[in-house]
Protein backbone atom coordinates (compact mmCIF):
# COMPACT_ATOMS: atom_id res chain seq x y z
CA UNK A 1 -38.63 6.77 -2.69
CA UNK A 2 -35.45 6.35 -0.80
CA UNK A 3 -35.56 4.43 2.71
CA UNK A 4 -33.73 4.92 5.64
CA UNK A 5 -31.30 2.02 5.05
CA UNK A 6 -30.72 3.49 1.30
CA UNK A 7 -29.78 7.21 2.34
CA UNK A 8 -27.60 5.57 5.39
CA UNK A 9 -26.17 3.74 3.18
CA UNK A 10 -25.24 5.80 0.32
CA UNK A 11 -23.68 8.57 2.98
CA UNK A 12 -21.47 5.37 4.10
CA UNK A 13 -20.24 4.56 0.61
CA UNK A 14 -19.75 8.30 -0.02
CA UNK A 15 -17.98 8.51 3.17
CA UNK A 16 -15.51 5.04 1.68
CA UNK A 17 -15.35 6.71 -1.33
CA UNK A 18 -13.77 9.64 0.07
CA UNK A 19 -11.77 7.68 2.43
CA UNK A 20 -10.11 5.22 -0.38
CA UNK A 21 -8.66 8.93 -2.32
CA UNK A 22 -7.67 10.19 0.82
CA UNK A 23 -5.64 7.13 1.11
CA UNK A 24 -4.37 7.28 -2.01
CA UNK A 25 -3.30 10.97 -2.22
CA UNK A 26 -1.36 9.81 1.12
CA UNK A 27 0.04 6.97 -1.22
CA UNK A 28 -1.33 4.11 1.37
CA UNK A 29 -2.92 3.10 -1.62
CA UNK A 30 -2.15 2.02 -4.88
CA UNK A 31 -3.69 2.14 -7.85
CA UNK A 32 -5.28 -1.45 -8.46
CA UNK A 33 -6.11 -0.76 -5.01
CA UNK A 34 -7.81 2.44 -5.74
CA UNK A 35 -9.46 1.13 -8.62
CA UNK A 36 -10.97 -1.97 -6.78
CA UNK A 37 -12.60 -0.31 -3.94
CA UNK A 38 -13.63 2.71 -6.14
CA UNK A 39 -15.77 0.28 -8.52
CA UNK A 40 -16.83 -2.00 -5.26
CA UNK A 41 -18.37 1.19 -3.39
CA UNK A 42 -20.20 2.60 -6.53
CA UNK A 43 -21.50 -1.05 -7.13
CA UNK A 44 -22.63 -1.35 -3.65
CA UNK A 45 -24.13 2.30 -4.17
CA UNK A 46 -25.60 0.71 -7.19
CA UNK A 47 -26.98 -2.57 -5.73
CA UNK A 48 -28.69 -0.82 -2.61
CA UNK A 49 -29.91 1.96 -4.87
CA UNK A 50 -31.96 -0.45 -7.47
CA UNK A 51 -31.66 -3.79 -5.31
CA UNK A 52 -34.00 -5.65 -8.46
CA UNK A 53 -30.56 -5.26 -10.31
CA UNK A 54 -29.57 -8.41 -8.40
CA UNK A 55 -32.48 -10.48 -9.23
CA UNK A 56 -32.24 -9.81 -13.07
CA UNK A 57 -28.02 -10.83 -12.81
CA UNK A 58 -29.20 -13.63 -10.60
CA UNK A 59 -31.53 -14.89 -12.76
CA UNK A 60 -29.35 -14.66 -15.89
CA UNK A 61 -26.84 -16.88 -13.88
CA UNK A 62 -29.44 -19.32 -12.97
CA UNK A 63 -29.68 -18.39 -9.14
CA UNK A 64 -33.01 -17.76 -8.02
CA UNK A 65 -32.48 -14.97 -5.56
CA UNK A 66 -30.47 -11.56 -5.53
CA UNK A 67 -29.40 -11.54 -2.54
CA UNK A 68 -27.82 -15.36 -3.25
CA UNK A 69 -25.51 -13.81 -6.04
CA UNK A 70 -24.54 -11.43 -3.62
CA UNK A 71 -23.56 -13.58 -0.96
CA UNK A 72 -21.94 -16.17 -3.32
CA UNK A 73 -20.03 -13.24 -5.28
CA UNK A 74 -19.11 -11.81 -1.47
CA UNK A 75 -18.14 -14.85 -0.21
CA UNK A 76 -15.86 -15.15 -3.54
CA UNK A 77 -14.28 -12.31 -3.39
CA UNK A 78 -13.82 -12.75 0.42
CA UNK A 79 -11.68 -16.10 0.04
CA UNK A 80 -9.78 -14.89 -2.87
CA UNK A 81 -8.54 -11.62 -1.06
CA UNK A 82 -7.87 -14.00 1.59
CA UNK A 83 -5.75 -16.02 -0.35
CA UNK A 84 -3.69 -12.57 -1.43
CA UNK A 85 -3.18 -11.45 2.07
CA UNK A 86 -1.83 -15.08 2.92
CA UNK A 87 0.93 -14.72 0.20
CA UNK A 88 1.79 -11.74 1.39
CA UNK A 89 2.38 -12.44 4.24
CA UNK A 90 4.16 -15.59 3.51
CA UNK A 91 6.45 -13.02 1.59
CA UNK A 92 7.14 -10.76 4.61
CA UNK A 93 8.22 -13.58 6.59
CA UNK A 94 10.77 -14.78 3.95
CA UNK A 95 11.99 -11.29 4.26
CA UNK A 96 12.23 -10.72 7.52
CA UNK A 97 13.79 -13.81 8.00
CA UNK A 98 16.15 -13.43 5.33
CA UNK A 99 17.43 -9.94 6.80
CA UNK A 100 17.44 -11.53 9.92
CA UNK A 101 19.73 -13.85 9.31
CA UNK A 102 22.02 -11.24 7.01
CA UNK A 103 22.00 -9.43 10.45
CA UNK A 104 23.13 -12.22 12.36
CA UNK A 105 25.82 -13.69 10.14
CA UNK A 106 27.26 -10.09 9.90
CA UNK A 107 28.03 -10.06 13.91
């Protein structure tokens, strides 16, 4: 029997779901994007659906809780996406800077 929190929650990820093609038909997305949140929505869907999943991955990884893998995995994933958006960003200031300057020196 589904609770509460389960059928809010799948309508959410649904809801994501739908959101990430929209984005991508709309080409604010690209594909590794697409692809990412795709499989991290229908794993969440997964997780909250059958949460003893995360106990039995835990426990293969030697963690004694589900809900620890999760939060170490999240926390993961967290830091290493903020890493990406910190090069990136890097990058657009090297650009903007370079064009700047191309601007200036050509007045």
């Amino acid at each position: 029997m589904l609770i509460i929190f389960q059928i809010l929650f799948l309508l959410f990820a649904l809801f994501a779901i739908a959101s990430v093609i929209k984005k991508k038909q709309e080409n604010l997305v690209g594909p590794k994007g697409l692809f990412f949140w795709l499989v991290f929505w229908i794993l969440a869907i997964f997780v909250v659906l059958w949460p003893d999943s995360t106990f039995i991955l835990a426990n293969y990884f030697g963690i004694s809780r589900g809900a620890d893998l999760v939060v170490y995995v999240s926390l993961a994933l967290i830091f290493f996406i903020l890493f990406r958006l910190h090069i990136k960003l890097e990058s657009v200031g090297r650009d903007i800077t370079k064009v700047v300057r191309d601007k200036a020196l050509k007045k």
